[in-house]
C-alpha atoms as a PDB file:
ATOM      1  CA  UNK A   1      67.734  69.511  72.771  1.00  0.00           C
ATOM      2  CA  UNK A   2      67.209  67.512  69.662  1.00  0.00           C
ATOM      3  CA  UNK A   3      64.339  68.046  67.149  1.00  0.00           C
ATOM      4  CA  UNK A   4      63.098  64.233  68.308  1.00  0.00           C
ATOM      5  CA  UNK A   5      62.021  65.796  71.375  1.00  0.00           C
ATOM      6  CA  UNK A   6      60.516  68.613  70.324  1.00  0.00           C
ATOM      7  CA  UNK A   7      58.674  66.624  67.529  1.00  0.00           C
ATOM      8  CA  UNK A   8      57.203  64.323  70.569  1.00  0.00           C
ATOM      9  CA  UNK A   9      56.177  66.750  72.453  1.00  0.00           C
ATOM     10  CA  UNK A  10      52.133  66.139  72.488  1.00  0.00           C
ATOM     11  CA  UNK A  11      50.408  69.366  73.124  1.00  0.00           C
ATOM     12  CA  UNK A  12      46.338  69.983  72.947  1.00  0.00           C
ATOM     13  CA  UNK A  13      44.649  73.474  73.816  1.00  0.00           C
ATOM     14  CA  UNK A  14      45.666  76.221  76.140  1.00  0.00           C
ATOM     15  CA  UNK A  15      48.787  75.169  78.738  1.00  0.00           C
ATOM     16  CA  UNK A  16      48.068  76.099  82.550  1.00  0.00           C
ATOM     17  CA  UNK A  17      51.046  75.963  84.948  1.00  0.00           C
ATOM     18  CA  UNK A  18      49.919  73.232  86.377  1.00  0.00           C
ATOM     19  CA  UNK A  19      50.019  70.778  82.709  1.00  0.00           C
ATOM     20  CA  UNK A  20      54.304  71.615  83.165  1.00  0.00           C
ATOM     21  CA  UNK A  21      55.013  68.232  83.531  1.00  0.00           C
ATOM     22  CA  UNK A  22      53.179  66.817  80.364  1.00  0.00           C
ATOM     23  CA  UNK A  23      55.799  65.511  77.714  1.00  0.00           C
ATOM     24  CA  UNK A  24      58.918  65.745  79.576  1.00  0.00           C
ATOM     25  CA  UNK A  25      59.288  69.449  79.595  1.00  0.00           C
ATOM     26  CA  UNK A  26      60.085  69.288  83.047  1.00  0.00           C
ATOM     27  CA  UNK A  27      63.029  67.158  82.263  1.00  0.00           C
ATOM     28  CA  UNK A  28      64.380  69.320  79.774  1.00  0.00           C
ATOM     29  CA  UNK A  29      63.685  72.956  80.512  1.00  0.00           C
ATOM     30  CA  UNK A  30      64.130  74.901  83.604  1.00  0.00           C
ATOM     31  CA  UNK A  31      60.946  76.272  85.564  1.00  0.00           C
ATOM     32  CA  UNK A  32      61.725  79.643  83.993  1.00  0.00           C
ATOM     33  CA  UNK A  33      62.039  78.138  80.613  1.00  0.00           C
ATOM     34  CA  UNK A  34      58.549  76.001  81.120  1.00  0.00           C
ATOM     35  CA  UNK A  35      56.732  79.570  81.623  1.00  0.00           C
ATOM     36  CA  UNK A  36      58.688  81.346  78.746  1.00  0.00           C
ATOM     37  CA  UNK A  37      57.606  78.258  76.793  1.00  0.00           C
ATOM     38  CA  UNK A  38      53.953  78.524  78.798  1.00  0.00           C
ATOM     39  CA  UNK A  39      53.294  81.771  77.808  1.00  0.00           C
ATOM     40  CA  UNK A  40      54.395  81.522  73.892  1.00  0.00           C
ATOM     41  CA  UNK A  41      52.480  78.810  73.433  1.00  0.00           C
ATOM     42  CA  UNK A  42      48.988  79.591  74.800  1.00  0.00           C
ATOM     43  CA  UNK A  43      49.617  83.587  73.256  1.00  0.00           C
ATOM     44  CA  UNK A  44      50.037  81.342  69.671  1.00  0.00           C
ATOM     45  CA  UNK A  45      47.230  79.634  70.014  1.00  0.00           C
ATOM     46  CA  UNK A  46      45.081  82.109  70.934  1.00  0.00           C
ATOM     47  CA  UNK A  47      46.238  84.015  67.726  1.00  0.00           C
ATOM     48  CA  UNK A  48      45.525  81.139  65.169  1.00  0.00           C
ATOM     49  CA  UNK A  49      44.177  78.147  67.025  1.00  0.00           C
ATOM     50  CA  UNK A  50      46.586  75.601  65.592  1.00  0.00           C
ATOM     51  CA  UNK A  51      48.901  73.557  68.274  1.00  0.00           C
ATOM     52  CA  UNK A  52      51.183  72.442  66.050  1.00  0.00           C
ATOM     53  CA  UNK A  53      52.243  76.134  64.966  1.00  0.00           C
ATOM     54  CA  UNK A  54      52.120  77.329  68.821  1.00  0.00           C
ATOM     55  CA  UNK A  55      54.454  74.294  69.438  1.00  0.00           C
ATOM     56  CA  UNK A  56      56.884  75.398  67.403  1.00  0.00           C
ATOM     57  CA  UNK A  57      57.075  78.774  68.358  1.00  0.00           C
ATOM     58  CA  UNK A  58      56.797  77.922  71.488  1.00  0.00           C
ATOM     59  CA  UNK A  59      60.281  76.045  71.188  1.00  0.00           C
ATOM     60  CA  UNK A  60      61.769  78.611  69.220  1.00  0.00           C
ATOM     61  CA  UNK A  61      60.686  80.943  72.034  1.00  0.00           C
ATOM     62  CA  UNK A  62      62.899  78.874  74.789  1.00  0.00           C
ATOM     63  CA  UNK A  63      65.440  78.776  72.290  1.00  0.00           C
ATOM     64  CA  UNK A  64      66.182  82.102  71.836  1.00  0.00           C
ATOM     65  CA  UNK A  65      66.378  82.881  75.413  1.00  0.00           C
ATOM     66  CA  UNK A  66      67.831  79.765  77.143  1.00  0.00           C
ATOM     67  CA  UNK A  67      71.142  78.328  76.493  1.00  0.00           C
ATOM     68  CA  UNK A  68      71.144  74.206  76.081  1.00  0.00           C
ATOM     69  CA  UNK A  69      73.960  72.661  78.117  1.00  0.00           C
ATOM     70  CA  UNK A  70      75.219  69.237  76.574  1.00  0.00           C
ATOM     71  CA  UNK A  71      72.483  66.912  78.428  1.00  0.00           C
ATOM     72  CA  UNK A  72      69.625  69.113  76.158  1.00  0.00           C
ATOM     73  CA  UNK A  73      68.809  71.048  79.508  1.00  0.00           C
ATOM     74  CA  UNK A  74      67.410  74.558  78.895  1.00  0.00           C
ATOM     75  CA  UNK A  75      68.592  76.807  82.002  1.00  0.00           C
ATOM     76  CA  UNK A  76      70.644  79.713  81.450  1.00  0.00           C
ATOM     77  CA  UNK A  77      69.385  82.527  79.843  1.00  0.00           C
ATOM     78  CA  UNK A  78      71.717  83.541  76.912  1.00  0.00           C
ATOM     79  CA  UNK A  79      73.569  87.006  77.298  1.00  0.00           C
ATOM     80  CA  UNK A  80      72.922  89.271  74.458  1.00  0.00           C
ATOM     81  CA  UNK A  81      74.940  92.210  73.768  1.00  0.00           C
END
């Protein structure tokens, strides 16, 4: 998934399961990956109010966990050892 995406990604206040489809996210990350993303983003912004910053770790959230196959689609969870 390619930083232009990310970077459009328009995000304001707390995210309820229900504001999934906003931006595309549905498009790009699997339902599991929309609540890992969900769920990092609201617990940032509660912390320090800022969207931008929640965004961001948000992402870096999915990344961690999912694996991106070559169409940008965040599905599989990545095996750690």
């Amino acid at each position: 998934m390619g930083n232009n995406f990310q970077s459009e990604t328009r995000i304001s206040g707390f995210i309820s399961k229900k504001d999934v489809i906003f931006g595309g996210l549905r498009m790009h990350l699997s339902s599991s990956a929309q609540k890992t993303f969900i769920k990092r983003y609201n617990a940032v912004l509660d912390d320090n109010n800022d969207d931008s910053f929640a965004k961001v770790a948000a992402w870096n959230a999915v990344h961690e966990k999912y694996g991106e196959d070559e169409n940008g689609f965040c599905s599989s969870e990545k095996i750690t050892a």
